[in-house]
Protein backbone atom coordinates (compact mmCIF):
# COMPACT_ATOMS: atom_id res chain seq x y z
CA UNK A 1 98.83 144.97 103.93
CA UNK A 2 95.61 143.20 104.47
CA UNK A 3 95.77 140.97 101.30
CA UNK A 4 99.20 139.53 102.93
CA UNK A 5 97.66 139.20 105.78
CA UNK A 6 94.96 137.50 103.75
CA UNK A 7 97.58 135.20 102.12
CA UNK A 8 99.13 134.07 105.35
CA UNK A 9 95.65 133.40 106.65
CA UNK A 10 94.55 131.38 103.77
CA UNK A 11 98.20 129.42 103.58
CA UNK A 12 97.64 128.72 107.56
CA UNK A 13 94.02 127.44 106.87
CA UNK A 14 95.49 125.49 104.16
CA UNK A 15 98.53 123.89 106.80
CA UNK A 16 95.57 122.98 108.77
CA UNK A 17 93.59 121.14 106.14
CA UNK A 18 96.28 119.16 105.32
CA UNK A 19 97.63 118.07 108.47
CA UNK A 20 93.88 117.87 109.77
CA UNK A 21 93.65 115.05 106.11
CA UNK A 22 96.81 113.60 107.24
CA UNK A 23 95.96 112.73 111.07
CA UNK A 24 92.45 111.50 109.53
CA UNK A 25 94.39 108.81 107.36
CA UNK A 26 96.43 108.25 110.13
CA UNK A 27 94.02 107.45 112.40
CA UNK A 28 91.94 105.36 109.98
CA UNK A 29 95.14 103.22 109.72
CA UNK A 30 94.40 100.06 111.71
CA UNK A 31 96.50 97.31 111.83
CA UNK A 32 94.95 94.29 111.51
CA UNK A 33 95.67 91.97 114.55
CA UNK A 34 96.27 88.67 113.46
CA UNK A 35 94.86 86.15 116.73
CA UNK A 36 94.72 82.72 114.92
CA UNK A 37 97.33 80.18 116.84
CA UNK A 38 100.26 79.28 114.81
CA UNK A 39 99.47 76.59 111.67
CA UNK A 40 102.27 75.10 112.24
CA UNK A 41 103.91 72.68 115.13
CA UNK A 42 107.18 70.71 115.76
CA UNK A 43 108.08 68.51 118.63
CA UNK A 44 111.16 68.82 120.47
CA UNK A 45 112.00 64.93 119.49
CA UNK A 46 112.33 67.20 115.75
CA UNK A 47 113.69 69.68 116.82
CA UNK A 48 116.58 67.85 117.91
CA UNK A 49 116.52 65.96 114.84
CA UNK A 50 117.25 69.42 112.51
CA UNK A 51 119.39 70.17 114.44
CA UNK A 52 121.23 67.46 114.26
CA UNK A 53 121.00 67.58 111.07
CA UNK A 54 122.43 70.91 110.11
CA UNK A 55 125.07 70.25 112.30
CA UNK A 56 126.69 67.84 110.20
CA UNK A 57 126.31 69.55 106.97
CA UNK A 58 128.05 72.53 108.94
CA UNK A 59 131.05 70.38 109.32
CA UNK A 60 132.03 69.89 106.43
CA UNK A 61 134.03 73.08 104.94
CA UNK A 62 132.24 74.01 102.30
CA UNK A 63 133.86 77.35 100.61
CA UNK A 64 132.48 78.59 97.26
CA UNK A 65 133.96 77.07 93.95
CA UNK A 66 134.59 78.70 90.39
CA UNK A 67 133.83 76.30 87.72
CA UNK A 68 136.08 73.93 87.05
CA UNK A 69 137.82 73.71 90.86
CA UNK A 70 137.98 70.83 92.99
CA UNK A 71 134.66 70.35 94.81
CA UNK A 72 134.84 67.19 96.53
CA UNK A 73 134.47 68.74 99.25
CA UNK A 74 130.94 69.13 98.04
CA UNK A 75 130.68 65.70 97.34
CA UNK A 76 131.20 64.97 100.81
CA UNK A 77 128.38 67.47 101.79
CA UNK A 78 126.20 65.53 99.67
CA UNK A 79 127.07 62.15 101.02
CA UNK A 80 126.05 63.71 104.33
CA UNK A 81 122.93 65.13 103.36
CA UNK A 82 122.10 61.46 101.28
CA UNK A 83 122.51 59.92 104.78
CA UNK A 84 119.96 62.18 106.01
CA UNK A 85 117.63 61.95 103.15
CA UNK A 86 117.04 59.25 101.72
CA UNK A 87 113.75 59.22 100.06
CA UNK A 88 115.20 62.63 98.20
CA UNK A 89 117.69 60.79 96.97
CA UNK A 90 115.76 57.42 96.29
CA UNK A 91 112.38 59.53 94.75
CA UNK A 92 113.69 63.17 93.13
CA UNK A 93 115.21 62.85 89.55
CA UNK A 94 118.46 63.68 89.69
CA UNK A 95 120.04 66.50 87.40
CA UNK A 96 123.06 67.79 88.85
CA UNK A 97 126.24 68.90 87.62
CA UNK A 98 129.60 70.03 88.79
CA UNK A 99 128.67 69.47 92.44
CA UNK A 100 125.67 72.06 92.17
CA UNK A 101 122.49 70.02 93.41
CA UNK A 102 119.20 70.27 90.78
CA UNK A 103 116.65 67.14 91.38
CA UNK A 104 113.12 67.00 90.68
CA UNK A 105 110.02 66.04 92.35
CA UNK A 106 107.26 65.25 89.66
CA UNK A 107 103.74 66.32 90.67
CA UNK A 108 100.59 64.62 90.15
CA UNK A 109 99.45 67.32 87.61
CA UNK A 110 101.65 68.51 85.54
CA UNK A 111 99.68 71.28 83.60
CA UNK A 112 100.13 72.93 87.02
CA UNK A 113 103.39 74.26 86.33
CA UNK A 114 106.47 74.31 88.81
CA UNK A 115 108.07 75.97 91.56
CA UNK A 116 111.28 75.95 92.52
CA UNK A 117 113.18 75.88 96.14
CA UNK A 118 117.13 77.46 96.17
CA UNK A 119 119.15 77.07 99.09
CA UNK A 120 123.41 77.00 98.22
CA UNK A 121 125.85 74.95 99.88
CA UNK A 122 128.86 77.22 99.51
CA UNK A 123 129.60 79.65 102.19
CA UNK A 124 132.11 82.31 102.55
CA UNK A 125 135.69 81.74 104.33
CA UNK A 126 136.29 82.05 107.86
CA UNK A 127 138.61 83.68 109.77
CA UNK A 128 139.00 81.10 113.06
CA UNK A 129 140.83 83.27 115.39
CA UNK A 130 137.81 85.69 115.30
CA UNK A 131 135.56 82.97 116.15
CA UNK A 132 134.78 81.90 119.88
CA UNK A 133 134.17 78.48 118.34
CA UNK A 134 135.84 75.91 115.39
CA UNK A 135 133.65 77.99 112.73
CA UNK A 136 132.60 74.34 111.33
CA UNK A 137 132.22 72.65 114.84
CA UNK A 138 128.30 72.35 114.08
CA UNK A 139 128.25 72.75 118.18
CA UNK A 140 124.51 72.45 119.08
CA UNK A 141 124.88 74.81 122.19
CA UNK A 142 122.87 78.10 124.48
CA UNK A 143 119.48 76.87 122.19
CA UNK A 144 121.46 77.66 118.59
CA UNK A 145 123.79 75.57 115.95
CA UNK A 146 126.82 77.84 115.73
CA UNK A 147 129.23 77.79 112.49
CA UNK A 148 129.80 78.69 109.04
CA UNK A 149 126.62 78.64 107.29
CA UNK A 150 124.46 77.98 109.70
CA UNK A 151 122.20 81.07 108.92
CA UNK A 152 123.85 81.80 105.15
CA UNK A 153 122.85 79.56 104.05
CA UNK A 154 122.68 76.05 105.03
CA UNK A 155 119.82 75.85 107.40
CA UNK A 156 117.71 77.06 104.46
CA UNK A 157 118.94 73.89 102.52
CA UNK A 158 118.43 71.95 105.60
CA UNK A 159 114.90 73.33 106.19
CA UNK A 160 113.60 72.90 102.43
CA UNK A 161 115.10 69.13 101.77
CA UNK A 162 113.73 68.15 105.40
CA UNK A 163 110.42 69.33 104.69
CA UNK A 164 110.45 67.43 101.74
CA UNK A 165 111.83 64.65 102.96
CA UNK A 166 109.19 64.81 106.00
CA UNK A 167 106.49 65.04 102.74
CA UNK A 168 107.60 62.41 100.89
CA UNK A 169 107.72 59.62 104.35
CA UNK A 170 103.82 60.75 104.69
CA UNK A 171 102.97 59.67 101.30
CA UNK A 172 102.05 62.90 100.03
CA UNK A 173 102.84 64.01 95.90
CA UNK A 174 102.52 68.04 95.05
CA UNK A 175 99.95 68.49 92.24
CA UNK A 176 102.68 70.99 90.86
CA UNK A 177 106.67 69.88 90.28
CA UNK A 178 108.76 71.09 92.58
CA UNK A 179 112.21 71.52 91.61
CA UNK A 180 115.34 71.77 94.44
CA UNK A 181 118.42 73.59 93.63
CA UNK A 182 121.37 74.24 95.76
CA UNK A 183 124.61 75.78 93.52
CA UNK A 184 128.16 75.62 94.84
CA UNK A 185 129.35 79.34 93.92
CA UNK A 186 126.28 81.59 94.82
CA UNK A 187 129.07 83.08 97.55
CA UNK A 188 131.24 84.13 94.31
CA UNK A 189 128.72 85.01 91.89
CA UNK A 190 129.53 81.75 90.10
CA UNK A 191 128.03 80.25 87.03
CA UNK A 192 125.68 77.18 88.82
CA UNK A 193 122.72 79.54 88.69
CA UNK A 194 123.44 80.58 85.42
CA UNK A 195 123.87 76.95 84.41
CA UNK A 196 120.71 75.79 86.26
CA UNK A 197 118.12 78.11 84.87
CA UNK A 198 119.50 77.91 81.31
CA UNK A 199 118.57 74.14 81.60
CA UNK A 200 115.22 74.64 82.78
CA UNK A 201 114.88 77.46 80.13
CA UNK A 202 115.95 74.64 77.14
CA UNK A 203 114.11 72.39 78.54
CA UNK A 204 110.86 75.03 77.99
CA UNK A 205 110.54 74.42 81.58
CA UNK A 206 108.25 78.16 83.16
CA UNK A 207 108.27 78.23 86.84
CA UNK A 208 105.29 79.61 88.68
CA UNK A 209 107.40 81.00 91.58
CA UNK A 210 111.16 81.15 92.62
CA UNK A 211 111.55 81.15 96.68
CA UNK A 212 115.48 81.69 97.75
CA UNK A 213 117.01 82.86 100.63
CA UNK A 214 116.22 86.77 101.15
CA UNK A 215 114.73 88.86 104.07
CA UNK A 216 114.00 86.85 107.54
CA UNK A 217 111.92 86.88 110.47
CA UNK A 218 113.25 89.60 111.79
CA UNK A 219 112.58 92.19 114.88
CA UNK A 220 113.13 95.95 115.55
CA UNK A 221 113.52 96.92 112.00
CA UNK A 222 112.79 100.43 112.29
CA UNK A 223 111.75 102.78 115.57
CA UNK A 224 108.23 102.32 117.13
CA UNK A 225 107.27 98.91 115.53
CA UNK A 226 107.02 96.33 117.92
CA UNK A 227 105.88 93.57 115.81
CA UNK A 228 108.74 91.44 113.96
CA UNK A 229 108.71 92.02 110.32
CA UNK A 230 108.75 89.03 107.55
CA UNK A 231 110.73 90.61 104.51
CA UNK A 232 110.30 88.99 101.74
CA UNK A 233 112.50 90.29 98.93
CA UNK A 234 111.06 91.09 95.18
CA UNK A 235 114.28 93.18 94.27
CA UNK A 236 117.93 92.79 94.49
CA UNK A 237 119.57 95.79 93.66
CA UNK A 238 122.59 95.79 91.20
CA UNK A 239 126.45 95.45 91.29
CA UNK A 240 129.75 97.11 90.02
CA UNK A 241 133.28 97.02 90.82
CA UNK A 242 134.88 99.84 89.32
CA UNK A 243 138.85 100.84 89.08
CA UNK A 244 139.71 104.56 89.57
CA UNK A 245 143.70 105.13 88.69
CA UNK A 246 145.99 107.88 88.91
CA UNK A 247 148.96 108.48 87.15
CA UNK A 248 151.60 110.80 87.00
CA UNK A 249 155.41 111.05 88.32
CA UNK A 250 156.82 109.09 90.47
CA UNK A 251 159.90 110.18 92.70
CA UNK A 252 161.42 110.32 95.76
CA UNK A 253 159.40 110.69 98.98
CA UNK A 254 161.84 113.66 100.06
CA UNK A 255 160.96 115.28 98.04
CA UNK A 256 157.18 115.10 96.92
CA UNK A 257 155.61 117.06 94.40
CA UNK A 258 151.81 118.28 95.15
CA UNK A 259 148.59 116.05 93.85
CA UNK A 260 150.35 112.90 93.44
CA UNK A 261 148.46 110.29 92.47
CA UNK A 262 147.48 109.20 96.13
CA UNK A 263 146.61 112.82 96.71
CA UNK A 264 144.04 113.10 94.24
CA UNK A 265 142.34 109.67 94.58
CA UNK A 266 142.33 110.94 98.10
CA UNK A 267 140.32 113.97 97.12
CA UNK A 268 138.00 112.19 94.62
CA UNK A 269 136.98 109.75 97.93
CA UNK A 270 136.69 112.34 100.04
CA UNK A 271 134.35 114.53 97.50
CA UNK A 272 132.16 110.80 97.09
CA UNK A 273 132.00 110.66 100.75
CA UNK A 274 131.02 114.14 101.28
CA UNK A 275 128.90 114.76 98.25
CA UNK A 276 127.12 111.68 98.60
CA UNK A 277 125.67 112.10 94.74
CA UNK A 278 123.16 109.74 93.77
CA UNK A 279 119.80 110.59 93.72
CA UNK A 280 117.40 109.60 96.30
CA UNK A 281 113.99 108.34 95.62
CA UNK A 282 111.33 106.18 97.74
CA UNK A 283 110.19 104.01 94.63
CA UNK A 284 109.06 100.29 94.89
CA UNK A 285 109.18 98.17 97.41
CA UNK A 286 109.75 100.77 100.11
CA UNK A 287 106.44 102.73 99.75
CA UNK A 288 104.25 99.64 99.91
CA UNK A 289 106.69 98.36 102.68
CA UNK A 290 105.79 101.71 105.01
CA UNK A 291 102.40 100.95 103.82
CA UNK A 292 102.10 97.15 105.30
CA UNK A 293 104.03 98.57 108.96
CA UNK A 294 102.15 101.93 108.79
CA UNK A 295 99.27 100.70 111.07
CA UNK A 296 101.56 99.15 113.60
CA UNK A 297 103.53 102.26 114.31
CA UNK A 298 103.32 104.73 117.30
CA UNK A 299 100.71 107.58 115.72
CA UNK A 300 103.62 110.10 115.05
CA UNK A 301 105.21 107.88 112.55
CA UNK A 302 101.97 106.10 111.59
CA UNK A 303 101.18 109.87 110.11
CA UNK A 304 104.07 110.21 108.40
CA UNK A 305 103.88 106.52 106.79
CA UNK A 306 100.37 106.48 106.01
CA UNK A 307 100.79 109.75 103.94
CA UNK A 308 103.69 109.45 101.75
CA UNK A 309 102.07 111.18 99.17
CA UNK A 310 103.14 114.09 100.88
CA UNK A 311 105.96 112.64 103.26
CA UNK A 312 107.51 110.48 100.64
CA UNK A 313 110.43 113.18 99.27
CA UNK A 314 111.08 114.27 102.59
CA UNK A 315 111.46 110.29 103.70
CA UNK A 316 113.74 109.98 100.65
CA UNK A 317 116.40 112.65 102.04
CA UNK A 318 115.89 111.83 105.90
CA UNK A 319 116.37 108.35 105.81
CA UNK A 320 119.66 108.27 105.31
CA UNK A 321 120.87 109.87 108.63
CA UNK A 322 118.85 107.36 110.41
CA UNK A 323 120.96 104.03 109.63
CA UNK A 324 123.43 102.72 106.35
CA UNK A 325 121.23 100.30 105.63
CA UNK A 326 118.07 102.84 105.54
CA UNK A 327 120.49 104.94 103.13
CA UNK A 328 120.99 101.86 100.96
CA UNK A 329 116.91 101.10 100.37
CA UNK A 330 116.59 104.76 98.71
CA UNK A 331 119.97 105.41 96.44
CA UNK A 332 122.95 103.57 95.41
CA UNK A 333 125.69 102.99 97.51
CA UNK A 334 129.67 102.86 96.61
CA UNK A 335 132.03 101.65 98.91
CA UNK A 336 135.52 101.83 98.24
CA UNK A 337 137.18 98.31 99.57
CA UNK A 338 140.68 97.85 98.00
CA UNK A 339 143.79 100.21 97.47
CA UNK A 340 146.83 99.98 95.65
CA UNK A 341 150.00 102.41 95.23
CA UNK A 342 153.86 102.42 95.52
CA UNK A 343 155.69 98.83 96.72
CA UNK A 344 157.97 100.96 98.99
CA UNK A 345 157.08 103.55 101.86
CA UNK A 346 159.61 105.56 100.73
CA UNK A 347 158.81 106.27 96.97
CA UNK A 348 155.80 108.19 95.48
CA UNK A 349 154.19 106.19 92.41
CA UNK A 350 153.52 106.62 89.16
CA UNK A 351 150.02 105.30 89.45
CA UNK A 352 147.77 104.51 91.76
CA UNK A 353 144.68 102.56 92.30
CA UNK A 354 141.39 102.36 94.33
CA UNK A 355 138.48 99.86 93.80
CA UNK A 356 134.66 100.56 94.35
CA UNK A 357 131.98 98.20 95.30
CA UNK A 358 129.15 99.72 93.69
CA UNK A 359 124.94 98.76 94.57
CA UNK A 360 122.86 100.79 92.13
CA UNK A 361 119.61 101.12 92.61
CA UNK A 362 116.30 100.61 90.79
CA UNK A 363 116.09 104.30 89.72
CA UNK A 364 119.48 104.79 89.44
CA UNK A 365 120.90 102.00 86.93
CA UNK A 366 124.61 101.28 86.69
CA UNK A 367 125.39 102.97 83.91
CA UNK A 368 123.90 106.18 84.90
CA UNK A 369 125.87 105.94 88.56
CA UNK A 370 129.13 104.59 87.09
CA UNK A 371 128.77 107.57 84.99
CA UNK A 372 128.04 109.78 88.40
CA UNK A 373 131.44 108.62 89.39
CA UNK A 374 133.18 109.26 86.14
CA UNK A 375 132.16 112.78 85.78
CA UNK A 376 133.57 113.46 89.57
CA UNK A 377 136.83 111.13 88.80
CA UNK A 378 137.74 113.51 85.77
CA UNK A 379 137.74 116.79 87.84
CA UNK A 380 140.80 115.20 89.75
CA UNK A 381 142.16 113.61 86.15
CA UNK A 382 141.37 109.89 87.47
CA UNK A 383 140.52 107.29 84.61
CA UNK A 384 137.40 104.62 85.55
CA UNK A 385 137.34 101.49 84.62
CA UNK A 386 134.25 99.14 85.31
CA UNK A 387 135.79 95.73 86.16
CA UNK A 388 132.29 94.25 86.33
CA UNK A 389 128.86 95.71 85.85
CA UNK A 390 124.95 94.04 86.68
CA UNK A 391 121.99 96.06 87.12
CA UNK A 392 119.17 95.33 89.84
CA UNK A 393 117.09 92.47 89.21
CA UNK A 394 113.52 92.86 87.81
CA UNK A 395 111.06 93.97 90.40
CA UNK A 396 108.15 91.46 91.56
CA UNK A 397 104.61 91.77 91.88
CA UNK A 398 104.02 92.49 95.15
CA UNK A 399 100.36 92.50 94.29
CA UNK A 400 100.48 89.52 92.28
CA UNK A 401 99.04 85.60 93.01
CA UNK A 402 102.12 84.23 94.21
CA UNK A 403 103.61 87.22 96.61
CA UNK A 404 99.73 87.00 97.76
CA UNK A 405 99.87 83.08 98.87
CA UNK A 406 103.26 83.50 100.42
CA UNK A 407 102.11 85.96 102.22
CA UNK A 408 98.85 83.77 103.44
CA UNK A 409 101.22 81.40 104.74
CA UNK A 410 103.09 84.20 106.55
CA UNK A 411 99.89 85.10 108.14
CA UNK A 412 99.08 81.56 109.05
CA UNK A 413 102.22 79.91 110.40
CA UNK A 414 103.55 83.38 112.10
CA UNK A 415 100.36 85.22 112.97
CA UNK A 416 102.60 87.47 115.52
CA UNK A 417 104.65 88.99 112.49
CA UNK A 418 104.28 91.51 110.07
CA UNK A 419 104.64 90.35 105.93
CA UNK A 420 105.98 93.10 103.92
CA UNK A 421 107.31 93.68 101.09
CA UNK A 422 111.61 94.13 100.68
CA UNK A 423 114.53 95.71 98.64
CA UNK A 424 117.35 93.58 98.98
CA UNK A 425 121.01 95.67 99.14
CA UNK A 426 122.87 92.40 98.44
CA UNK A 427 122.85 89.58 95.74
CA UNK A 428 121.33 86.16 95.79
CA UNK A 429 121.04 83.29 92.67
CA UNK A 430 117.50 84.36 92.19
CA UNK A 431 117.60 86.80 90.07
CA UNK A 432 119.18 84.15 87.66
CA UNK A 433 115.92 82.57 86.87
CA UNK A 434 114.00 85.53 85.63
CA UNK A 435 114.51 84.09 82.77
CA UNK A 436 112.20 80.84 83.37
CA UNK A 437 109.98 83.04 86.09
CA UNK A 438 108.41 86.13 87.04
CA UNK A 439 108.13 86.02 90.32
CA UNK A 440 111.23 85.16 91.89
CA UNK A 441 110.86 85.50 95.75
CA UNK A 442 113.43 85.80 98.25
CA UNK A 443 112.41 84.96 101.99
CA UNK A 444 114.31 83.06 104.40
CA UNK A 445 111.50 81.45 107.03
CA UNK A 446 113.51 81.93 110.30
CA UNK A 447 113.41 84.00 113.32
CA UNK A 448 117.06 85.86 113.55
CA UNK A 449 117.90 88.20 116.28
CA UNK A 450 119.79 91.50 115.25
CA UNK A 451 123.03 89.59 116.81
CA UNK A 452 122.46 86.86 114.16
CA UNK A 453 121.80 89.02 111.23
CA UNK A 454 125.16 91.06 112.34
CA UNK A 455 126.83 87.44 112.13
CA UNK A 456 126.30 87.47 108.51
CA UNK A 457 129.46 86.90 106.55
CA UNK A 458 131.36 87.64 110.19
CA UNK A 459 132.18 85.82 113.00
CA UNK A 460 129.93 83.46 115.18
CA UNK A 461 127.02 82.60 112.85
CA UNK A 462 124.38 80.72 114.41
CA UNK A 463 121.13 79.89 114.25
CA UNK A 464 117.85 78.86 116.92
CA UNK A 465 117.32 75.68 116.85
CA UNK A 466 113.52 76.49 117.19
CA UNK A 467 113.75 78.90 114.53
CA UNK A 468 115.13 76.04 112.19
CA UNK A 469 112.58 73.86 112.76
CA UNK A 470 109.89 76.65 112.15
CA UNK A 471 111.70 77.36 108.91
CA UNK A 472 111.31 73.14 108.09
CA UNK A 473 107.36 73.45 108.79
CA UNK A 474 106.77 76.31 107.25
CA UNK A 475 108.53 74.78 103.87
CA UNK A 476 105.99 71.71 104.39
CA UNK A 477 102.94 74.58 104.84
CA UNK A 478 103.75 76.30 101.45
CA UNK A 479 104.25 73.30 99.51
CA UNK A 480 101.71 71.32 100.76
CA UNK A 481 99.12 74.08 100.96
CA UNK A 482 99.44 75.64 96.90
């Protein structure tokens, strides 16, 4: 009896020791207050002036095009933004192709490599009657632009070519060359990426850094922070779109046999759903991303974040119930968007069809979860087919020289916000130009309220007009500062 009670002594001693470790850590976890003003200033005579700006590329309709479709519409876009920048137009080489925008500014040095600056004119469709407003109105109104595009992603075009527009009226040349590219299918997954950075690779062009669209400004990303967060993406997850399909006999709906085809797709969602049955790991960026908000958290969570090496598997399984999109940074997601069975609501069909929109993660590749899927498709005798297949992206250095200097000019031009590291759950035209880069950055340099973020491919998309012209200075900052 006494050497169990020994045991429980010595494993409550040992609970002790470890928590007693853990609050240690926790309470040596500082964060580091950032008090220098703002590097970065804009008057309202430019504010008005971006916003202006944006406006009128908002109004022209700009939905993604396939190669080989009409883009005039495009053309008109440009003739717009030529209006509006002039020295781009008069100074940048010009390399474009099939509407997708790829010009050149030479630098005064060229054995200091390149960098490149992505921002796409094509945005998705939009549904008008869900819209308080014409979705391509531009209207400059309550303090924001409002329309299609005017946070995905045309006020990062806007910002980038009127910073260096802005650079180019003061006279100043980048030691590096900085390259502009805006494609006119990023929406679609089309080829003007693909195109682009194929080019560049011919030409035996290496860029020193990639910055696209990505994470934002952005506050209230997770309970007990109240410091914004600046997410800047290193990592795009992957994509599938997989067809599951039934078969078996059709008939009469009077008289229905049992696990029709409709009945057992049925089954195989509802086993997905309930099953949920990817794996679920914390690996990079979200450890290092806990890390960076650790010391800004209430001390409860500040414990739990600055001691992963014991929280971290726990994290991985909990994190889920707290939101979708915290389920989507630790596994691959499926969703299953589009349906397909009998013509008539009276017949059963011989086949039926469902298709799944498929994320897989960084530990979880899309072969190995396609294969997840297949295995649990052929216990309700459901072929798979993979329609389309990409695994994530490479994963930055979020240690390395040029995640480091953008985020010194995070610290500088928004010392009230939090840089950290991010694990993009959708797709950009990045991840394209791995081939000419590795480091490939995705951060978008605007404030967006949770309202705004929500707007994302829905109704009412807008955008601050402060935040935009923030975004413009903090272009000039990084390119004038490397």
């Amino acid at each position: 009896m006494k050497y169990v009670l020994f045991a429980l002594l010595a494993i409550v001693v040992l609970v002790v020791l470890v928590l007693a470790v853990c609050a240690l850590r926790a309470v040596k976890v500082k964060a580091k207050e950032n008090t220098n003003k703002p590097a970065i200033s804009w008057t309202k005579e430019e504010e008005d002036k971006y916003a202006r700006v944006l406006s009128d590329m908002i109004k022209v309709s700009t939905v993604s095009k396939a190669r080989g479709e009409d883009y005039s519409d495009f053309l008109e876009l440009q003739k717009v933004m030529e209006k509006h920048y002039p020295n781009i137009f008069a100074t940048l080489e010009k390399h474009d192709f099939q509407g997708n925008l790829l010009r050149l500014w030479k630098g005064s040095n060229p054995s200091k490599g390149a960098i490149l600056l992505m921002g796409h004119q094509d945005v998705v469709p939009a549904a008008e009657k869900e819209w308080t407003r014409d979705p391509f109105s531009g209207a400059i109104e309550d303090g924001c632009i409002h329309g299609r595009g005017a946070m995905d992603c045309k006020s990062t075009l806007s910002a980038e070519w009127d910073a260096v527009e802005e650079l180019i009226s003061e006279g100043f040349t980048p030691e590096e060359d900085v390259w502009l590219f805006s494609s006119v299918n990023e929406e679609i997954s089309g080829g003007g990426a693909i195109d682009a950075a194929k080019y560049l690779k011919e030409k035996g062009i290496r860029l020193n850094a990639v910055l696209d669209e990505g994470g934002a400004v952005i506050g209230n990303v997770f309970p007990g922070l109240s410091k914004p967060c600046a997410a800047v993406g290193i990592v795009e997850k992957g994509f599938c779109n997989i067809k599951f399909t039934a078969r078996g006999k059709g008939g009469h709906a009077s008289t229905p046999p049992k696990n029709t085809p409709i009945a057992r797709l049925g089954k195989f969602i509802a086993e997905v759903e309930k099953t949920d049955p990817f794996k679920r790991e914390l690996v990079t960026p979200i450890p290092e991303m806990f890390t960076a908000i650790a010391g800004h958290l209430i001390f409860p969570l500040r414990l739990v974040m600055s001691n992963l090496w014991l929280f971290k598997g726990l994290l991985a399984k909990v994190l889920p119930l707290f939101s979708p999109m915290a389920g989507a940074f630790v596994k691959t997601t499926c969703a299953f968007t589009m349906a397909q069975g009998s013509e008539a609501p009276n017949v059963i069909p011989d086949s039926a069809s469902v298709i799944c929109n498929m994320r897989p993660s960084v530990h979880q590749k899309a072969e190995e979860s396609i294969d997840v899927l297949r295995q649990i498709a052929k216990k309700y005798d459901i072929e798979t087919e993979v329609l389309l297949s990409r695994d994530p992206s490479n994963v930055g250095d979020h240690n390395g020289k040029e995640f480091r200097y953008l985020q010194k000019c995070i610290e500088e031009a928004f010392p009230d916000v939090v840089p950290i590291p991010y694990l993009m759950t959708g797709g950009t035209d990045c991840r394209q130009f791995e081939i000419v880069s590795d480091n490939c950055l995705r951060f978008t340099p605007t404030r967006l309220t949770p309202e705004q973020l929500a707007a994302m491919h829905a109704a009412n998309e807008s955008i601050g007009v402060s935040a935009l012209a923030e975004g413009v200075k903090f272009y000039k900052y990084y390119i004038k500062n490397r």
